[in-house]
Protein backbone atom coordinates (compact mmCIF):
# COMPACT_ATOMS: atom_id res chain seq x y z
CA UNK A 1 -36.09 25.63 213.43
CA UNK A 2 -32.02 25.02 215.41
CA UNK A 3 -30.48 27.81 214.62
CA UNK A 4 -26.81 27.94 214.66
CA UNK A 5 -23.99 30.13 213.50
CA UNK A 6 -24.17 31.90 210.27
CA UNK A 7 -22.18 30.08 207.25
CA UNK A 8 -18.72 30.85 206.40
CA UNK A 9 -19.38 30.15 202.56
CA UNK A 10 -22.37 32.25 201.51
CA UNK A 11 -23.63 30.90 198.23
CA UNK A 12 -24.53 34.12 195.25
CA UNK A 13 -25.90 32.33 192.23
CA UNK A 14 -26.12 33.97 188.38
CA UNK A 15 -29.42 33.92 187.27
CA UNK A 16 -27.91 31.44 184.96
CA UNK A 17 -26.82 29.28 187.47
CA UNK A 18 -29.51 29.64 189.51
CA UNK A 19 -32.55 28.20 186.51
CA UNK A 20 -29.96 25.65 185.66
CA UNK A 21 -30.02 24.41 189.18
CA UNK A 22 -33.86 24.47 189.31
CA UNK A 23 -34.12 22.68 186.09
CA UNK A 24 -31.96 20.36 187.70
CA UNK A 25 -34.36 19.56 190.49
CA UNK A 26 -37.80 19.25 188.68
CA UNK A 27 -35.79 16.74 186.02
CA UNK A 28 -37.13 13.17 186.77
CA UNK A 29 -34.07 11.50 185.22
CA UNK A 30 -31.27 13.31 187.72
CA UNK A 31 -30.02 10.89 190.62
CA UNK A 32 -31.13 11.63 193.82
CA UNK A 33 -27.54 12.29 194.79
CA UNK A 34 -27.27 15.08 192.21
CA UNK A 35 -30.76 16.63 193.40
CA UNK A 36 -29.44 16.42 197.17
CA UNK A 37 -26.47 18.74 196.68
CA UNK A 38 -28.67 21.39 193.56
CA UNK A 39 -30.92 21.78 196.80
CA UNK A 40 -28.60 22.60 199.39
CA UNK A 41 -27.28 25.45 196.53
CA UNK A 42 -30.54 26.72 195.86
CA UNK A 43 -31.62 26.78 199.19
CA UNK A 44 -28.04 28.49 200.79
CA UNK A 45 -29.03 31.08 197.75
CA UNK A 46 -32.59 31.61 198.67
CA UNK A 47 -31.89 31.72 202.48
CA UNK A 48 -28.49 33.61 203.08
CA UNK A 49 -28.95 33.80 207.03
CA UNK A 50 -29.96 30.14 207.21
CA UNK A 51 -27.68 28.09 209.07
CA UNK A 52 -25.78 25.05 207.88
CA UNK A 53 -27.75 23.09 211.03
CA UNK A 54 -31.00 24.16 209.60
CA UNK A 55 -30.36 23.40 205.39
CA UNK A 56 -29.39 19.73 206.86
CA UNK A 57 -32.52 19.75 208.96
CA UNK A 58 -34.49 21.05 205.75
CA UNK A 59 -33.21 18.91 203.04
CA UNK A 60 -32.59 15.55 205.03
CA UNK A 61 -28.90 15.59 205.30
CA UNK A 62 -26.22 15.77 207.61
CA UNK A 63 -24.97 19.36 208.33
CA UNK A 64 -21.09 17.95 207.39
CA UNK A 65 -22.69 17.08 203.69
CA UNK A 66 -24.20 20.74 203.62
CA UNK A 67 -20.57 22.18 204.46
CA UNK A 68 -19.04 20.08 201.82
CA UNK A 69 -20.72 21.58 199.43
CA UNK A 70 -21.08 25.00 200.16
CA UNK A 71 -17.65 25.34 200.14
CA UNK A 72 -17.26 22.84 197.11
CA UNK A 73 -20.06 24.74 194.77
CA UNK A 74 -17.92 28.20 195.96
CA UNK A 75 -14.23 26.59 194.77
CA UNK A 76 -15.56 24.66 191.64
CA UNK A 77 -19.03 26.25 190.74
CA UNK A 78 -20.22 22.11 190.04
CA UNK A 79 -21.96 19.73 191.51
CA UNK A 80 -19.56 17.17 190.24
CA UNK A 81 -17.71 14.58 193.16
CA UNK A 82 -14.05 15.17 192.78
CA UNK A 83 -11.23 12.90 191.42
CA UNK A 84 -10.66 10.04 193.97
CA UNK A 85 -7.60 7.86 194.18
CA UNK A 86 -9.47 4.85 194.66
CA UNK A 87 -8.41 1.68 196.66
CA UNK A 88 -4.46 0.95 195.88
CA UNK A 89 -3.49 -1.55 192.94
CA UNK A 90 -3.39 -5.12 193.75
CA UNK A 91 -1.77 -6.16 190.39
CA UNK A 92 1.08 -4.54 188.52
CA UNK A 93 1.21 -3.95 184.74
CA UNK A 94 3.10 -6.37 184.33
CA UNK A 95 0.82 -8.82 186.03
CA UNK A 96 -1.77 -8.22 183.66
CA UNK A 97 0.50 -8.02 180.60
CA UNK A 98 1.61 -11.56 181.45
CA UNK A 99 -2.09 -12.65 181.75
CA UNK A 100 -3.05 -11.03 178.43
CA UNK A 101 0.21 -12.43 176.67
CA UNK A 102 -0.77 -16.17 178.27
CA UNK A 103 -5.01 -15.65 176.54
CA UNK A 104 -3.35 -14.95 173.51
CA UNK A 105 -1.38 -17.77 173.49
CA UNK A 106 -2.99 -21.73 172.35
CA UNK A 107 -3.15 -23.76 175.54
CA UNK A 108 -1.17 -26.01 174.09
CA UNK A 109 1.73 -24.04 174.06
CA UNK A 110 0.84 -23.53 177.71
CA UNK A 111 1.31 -27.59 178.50
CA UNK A 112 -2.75 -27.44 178.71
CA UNK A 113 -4.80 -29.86 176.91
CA UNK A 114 -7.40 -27.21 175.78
CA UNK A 115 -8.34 -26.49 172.26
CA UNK A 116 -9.44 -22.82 173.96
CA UNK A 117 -9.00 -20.52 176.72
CA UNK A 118 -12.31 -19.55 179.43
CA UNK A 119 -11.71 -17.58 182.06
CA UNK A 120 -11.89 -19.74 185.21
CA UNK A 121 -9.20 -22.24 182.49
CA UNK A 122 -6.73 -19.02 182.51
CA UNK A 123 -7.56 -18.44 186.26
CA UNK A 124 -6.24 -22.06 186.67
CA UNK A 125 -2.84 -21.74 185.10
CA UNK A 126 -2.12 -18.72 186.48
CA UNK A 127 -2.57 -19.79 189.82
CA UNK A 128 -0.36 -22.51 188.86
CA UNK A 129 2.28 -20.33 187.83
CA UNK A 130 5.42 -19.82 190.08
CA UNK A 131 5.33 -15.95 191.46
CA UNK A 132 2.12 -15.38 189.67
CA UNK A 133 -0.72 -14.37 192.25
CA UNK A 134 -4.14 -15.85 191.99
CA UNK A 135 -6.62 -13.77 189.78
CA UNK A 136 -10.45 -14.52 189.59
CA UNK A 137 -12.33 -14.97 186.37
CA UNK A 138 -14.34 -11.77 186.69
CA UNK A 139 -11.20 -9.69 187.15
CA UNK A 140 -9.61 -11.65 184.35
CA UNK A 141 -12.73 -11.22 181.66
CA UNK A 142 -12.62 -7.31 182.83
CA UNK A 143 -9.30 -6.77 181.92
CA UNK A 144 -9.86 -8.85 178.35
CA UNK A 145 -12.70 -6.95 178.13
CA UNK A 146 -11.07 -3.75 177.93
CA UNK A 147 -8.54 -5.19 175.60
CA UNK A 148 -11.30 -6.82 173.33
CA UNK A 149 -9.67 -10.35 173.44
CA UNK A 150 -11.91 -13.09 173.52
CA UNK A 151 -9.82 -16.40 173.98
CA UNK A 152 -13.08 -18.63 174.16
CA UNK A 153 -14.35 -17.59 170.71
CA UNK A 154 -13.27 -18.63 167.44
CA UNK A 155 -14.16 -18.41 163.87
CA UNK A 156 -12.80 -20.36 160.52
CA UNK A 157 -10.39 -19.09 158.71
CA UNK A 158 -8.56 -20.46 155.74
CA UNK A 159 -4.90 -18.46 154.03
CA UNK A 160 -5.34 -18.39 150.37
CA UNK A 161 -2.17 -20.77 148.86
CA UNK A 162 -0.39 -20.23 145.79
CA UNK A 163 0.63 -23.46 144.53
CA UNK A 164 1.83 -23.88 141.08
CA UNK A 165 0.44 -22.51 138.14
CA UNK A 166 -1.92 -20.55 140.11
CA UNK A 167 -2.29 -16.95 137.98
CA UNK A 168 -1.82 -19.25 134.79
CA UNK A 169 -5.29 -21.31 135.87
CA UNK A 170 -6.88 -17.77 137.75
CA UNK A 171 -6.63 -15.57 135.38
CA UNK A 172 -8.86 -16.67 132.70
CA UNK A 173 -12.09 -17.54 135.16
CA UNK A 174 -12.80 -14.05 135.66
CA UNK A 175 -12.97 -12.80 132.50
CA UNK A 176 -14.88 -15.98 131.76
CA UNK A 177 -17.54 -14.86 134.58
CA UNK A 178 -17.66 -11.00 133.07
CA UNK A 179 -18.42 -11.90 129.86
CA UNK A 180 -20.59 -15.03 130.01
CA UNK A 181 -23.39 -13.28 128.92
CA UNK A 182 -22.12 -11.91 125.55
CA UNK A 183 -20.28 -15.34 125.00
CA UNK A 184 -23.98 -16.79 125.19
CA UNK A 185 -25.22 -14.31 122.66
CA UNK A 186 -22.40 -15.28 120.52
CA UNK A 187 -22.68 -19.66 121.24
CA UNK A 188 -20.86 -20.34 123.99
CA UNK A 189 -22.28 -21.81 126.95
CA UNK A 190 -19.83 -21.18 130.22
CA UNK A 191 -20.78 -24.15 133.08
CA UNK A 192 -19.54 -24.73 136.30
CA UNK A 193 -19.76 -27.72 137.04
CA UNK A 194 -19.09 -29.75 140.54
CA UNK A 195 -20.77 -32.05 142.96
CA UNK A 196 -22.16 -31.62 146.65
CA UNK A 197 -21.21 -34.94 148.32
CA UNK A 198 -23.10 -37.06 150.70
CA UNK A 199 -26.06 -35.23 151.89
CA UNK A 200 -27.53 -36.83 154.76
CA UNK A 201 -31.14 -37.74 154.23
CA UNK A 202 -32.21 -37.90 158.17
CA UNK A 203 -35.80 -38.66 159.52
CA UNK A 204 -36.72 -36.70 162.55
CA UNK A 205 -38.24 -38.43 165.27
CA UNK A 206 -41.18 -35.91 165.11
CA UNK A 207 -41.78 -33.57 162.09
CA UNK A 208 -40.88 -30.00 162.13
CA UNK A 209 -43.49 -28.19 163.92
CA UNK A 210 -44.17 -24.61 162.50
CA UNK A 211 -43.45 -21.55 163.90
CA UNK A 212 -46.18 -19.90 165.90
CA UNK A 213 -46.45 -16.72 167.59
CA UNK A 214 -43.69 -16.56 170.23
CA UNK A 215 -42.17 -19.90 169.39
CA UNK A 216 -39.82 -20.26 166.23
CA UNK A 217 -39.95 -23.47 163.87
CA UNK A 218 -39.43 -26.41 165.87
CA UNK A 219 -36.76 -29.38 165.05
CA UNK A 220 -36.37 -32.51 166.93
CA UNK A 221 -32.56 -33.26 167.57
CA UNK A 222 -33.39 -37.59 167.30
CA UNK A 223 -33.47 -38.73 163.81
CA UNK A 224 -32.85 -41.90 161.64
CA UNK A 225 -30.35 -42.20 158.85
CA UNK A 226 -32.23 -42.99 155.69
CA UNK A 227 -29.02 -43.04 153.46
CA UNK A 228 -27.10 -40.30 151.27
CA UNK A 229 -27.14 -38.72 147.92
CA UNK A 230 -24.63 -37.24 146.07
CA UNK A 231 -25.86 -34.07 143.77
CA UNK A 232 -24.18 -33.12 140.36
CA UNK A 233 -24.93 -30.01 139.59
CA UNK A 234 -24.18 -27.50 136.71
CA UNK A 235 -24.62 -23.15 136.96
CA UNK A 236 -24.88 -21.34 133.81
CA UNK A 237 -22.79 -18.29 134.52
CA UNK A 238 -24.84 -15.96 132.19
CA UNK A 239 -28.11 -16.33 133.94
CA UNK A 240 -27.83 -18.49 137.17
CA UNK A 241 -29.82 -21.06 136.24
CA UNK A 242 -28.68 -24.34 137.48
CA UNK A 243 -29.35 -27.96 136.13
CA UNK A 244 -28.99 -31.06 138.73
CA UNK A 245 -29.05 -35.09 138.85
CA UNK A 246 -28.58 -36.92 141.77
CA UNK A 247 -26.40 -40.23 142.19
CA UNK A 248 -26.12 -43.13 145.05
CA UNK A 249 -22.45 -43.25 144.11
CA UNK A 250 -19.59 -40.89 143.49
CA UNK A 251 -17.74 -42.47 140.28
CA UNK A 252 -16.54 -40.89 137.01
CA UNK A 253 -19.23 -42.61 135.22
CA UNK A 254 -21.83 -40.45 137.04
CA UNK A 255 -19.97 -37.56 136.19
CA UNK A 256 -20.38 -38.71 132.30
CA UNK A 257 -23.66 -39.69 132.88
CA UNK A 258 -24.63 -36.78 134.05
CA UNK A 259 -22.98 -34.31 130.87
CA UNK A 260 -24.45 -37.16 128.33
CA UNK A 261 -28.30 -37.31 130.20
CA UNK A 262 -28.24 -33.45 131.61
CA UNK A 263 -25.89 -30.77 130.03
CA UNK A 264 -25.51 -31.72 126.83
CA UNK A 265 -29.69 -31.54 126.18
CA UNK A 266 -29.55 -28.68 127.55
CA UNK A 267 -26.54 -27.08 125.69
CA UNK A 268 -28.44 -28.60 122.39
CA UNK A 269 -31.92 -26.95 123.67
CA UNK A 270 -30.12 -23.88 123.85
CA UNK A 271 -28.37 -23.87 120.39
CA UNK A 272 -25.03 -23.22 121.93
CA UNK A 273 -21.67 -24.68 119.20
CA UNK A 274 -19.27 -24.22 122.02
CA UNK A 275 -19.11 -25.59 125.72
CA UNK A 276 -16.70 -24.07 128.36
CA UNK A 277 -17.10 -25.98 131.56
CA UNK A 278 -15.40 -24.77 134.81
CA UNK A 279 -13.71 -27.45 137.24
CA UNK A 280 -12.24 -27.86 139.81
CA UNK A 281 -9.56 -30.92 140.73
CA UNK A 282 -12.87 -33.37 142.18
CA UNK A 283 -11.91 -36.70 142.25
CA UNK A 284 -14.89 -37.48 139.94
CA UNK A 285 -13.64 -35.29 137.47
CA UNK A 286 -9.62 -35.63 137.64
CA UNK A 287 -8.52 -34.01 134.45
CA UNK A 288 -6.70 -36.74 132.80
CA UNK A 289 -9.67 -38.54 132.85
CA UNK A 290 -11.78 -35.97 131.24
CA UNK A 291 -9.74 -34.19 129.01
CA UNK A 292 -9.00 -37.69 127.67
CA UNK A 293 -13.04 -38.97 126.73
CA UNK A 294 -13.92 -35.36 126.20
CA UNK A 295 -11.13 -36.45 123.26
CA UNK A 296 -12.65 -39.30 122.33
CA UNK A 297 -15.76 -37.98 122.75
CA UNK A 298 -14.61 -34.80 120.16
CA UNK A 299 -13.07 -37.69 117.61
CA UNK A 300 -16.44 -39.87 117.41
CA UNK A 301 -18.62 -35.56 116.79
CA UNK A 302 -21.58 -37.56 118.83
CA UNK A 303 -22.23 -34.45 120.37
CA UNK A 304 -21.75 -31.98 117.48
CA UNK A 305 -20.11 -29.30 120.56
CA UNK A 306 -16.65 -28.56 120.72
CA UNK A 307 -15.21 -28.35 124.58
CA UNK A 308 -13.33 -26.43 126.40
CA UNK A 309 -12.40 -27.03 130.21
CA UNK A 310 -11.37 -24.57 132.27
CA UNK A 311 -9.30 -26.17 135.40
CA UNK A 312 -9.41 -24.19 138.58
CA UNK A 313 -5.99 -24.07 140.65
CA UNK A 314 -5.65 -26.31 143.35
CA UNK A 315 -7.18 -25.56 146.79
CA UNK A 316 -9.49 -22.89 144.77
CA UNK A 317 -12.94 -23.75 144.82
CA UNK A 318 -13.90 -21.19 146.07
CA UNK A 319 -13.03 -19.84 142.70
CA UNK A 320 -16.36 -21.79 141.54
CA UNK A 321 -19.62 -20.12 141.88
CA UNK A 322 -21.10 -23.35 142.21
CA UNK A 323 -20.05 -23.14 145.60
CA UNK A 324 -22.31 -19.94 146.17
CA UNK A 325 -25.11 -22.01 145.06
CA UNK A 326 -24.16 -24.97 147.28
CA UNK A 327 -24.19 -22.47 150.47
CA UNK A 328 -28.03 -21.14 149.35
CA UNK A 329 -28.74 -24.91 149.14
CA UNK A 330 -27.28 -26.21 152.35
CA UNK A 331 -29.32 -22.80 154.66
CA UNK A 332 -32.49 -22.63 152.67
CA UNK A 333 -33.24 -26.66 152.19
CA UNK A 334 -31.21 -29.18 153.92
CA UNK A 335 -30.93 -26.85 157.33
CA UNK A 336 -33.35 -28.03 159.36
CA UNK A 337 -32.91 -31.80 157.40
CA UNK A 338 -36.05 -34.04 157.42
CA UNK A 339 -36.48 -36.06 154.47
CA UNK A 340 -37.78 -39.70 155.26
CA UNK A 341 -35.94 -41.47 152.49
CA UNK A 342 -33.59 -40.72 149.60
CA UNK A 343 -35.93 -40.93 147.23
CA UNK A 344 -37.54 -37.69 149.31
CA UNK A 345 -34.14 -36.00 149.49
CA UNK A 346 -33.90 -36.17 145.71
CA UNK A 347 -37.50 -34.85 144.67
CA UNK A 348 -37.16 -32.41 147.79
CA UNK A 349 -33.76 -31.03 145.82
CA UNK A 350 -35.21 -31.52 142.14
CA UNK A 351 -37.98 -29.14 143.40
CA UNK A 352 -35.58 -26.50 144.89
CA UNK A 353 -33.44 -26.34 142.04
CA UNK A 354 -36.57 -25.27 139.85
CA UNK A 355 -38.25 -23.38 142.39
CA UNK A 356 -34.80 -20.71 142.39
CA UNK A 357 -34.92 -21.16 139.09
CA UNK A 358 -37.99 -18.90 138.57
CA UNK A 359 -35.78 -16.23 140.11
CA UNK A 360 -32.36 -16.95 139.13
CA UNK A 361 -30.36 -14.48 138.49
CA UNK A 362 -26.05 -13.78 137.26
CA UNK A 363 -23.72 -14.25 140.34
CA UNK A 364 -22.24 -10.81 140.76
């Protein structure tokens, strides 16, 4: 072996130090940086008259990289590299405060006709911005990255109005929705009542193909329009079962229709004297409309019920937990939509609403 003058730094390890270092070289997960510099340690410990020359020669390394650390293991007792400045800043704070201020702006505002931001868009008009420097994309998404802002994403979101007479119409649908089952036990029959409008009955090019092992369900994206149906649909609060009829149209005579042929046979089947029904402002349904035959309807005792209607506030119908239903509807039948006709559509629906049926239970 060179030999060569005898180290400055000699290296005295704990017996601590010295089995953590060892550890450190049989682990299989350690970088091979890391392992370099635990050897030259353990070997300066093992071999105090060895030369720096002859470590380098032993390990595989320059004798400047066994100086380093010798003398860094002896200051800092680590293995650790130590702080670096890095490469100087090419954009200022404020630079990058203007760039975050411009993603979280619409590009609109910005005199861009974008309905959203991407990053080579926001690259774009800053590079058209007087004493702005150019940025790239990637160094643009890394900063938003670190601020978790996401200009080219977006969700739905609707603010909850107020309008008039809001509490007054609220208030009493809760309760309503608490208590439905005791009110059935006692007569009364709480409904809500509303329609799901034109649903597309579309015929793929192909059928559906099922899912197999490593494929999912397949779905042409071609299809035919075989018309539309409108559903009218009624959810007894007090057990979640739900009664539907189907319509070409969207009138106020399928709206009576459907109470005279549907709910009231059913509110008679269940022995029920009173009927609360929960609407919202459709305009199958306006309230003058039905308050006024639900009169009439009251004067001629045809129905031997007495009604009550329970109006939802405007821009509320989310209020209605029809609506709930309606969602389960859209994902678990119409989503992927193949029905060849409307006459399909209907019995396809028919057969849904009675299949959750075995099953249904209260909205919570």
């Amino acid at each position: 072996m060179m030999r060569g003058p005898k180290p400055s730094t000699p290296i005295e390890l704990t017996e601590e130090e010295a089995a953590h270092l060892r550890r450190l070289l049989r682990a299989h997960t350690a970088g091979q940086g890391l392992a370099v510099r635990a050897q030259i340690v353990v070997l300066a410990h093992d071999h105090p008259n060895w030369s720096n020359q002859q470590l380098a020669q032993t390990v595989g390394t320059s004798d400047r990289m066994v100086r380093t650390w010798r003398r860094r293991w002896v200051q800092t007792r680590t293995l650790v590299d130590a702080p670096r400045s890095g490469a100087p800043r090419r954009f200022s704070p404020e630079m990058r405060a203007q760039v975050t201020a411009i993603a979280c702006s619409l590009p609109r505002q910005e005199a861009v006709p974008l309905s959203r931001w991407s990053r080579s868009e926001l690259a774009r008009r800053i590079a058209a911005t007087p004493g702005l420097p150019p940025v790239s994309p990637s160094t643009i998404g890394r900063w938003l990255r670190t601020e978790r802002i996401r200009p080219w994403r977006y969700r739905m979101w609707q603010h909850i109005q107020h309008p008039p007479r809001f509490w007054e119409r609220a208030r009493p649908v809760l309760p309503l929705y608490a208590t439905a089952q005791t009110l059935l036990q006692a007569g009364i029959w709480v409904v809500c009542v509303d329609e799901k409008t034109s649903i597309q009955a579309r015929e793929a090019e192909q059928a559906p193909r099922p899912p197999q092992r490593g494929c999912l369900l397949c779905q042409s994206p071609r299809y035919r329009r075989r018309g539309a149906l409108h559903l009218l649909a009624g959810l007894s609060v007090a057990d979640g079962q739900v009664i539907g009829q189907c319509a070409s149209r969207k009138r106020f005579v399928d709206f009576q229709a459907f109470l005279q042929q549907v709910l009231v046979p059913e509110a008679r089947r269940r022995g029920v004297q009173r009927f609360v029904l929960v609407l919202d402002n459709g305009p199958t349904h306006a309230p003058k409309q039905v308050e006024r035959w639900l009169q009439e309807q009251a004067l001629e005792q045809q129905w031997g019920l007495t009604f009550q209607v329970q109006w939802l506030p405007t821009n509320a119908s989310w209020l209605d937990q029809l609506e709930i239903w309606f969602s389960v509807l859209q994902r678990k039948l119409l989503q992927p939509n193949h029905f060849t006709s409307p006459t399909d559509l209907e019995q396809a629906m028919l057969a849904f609403i009675a299949y959750r049926n075995q099953t249904a239970k209260p909205i919570q």
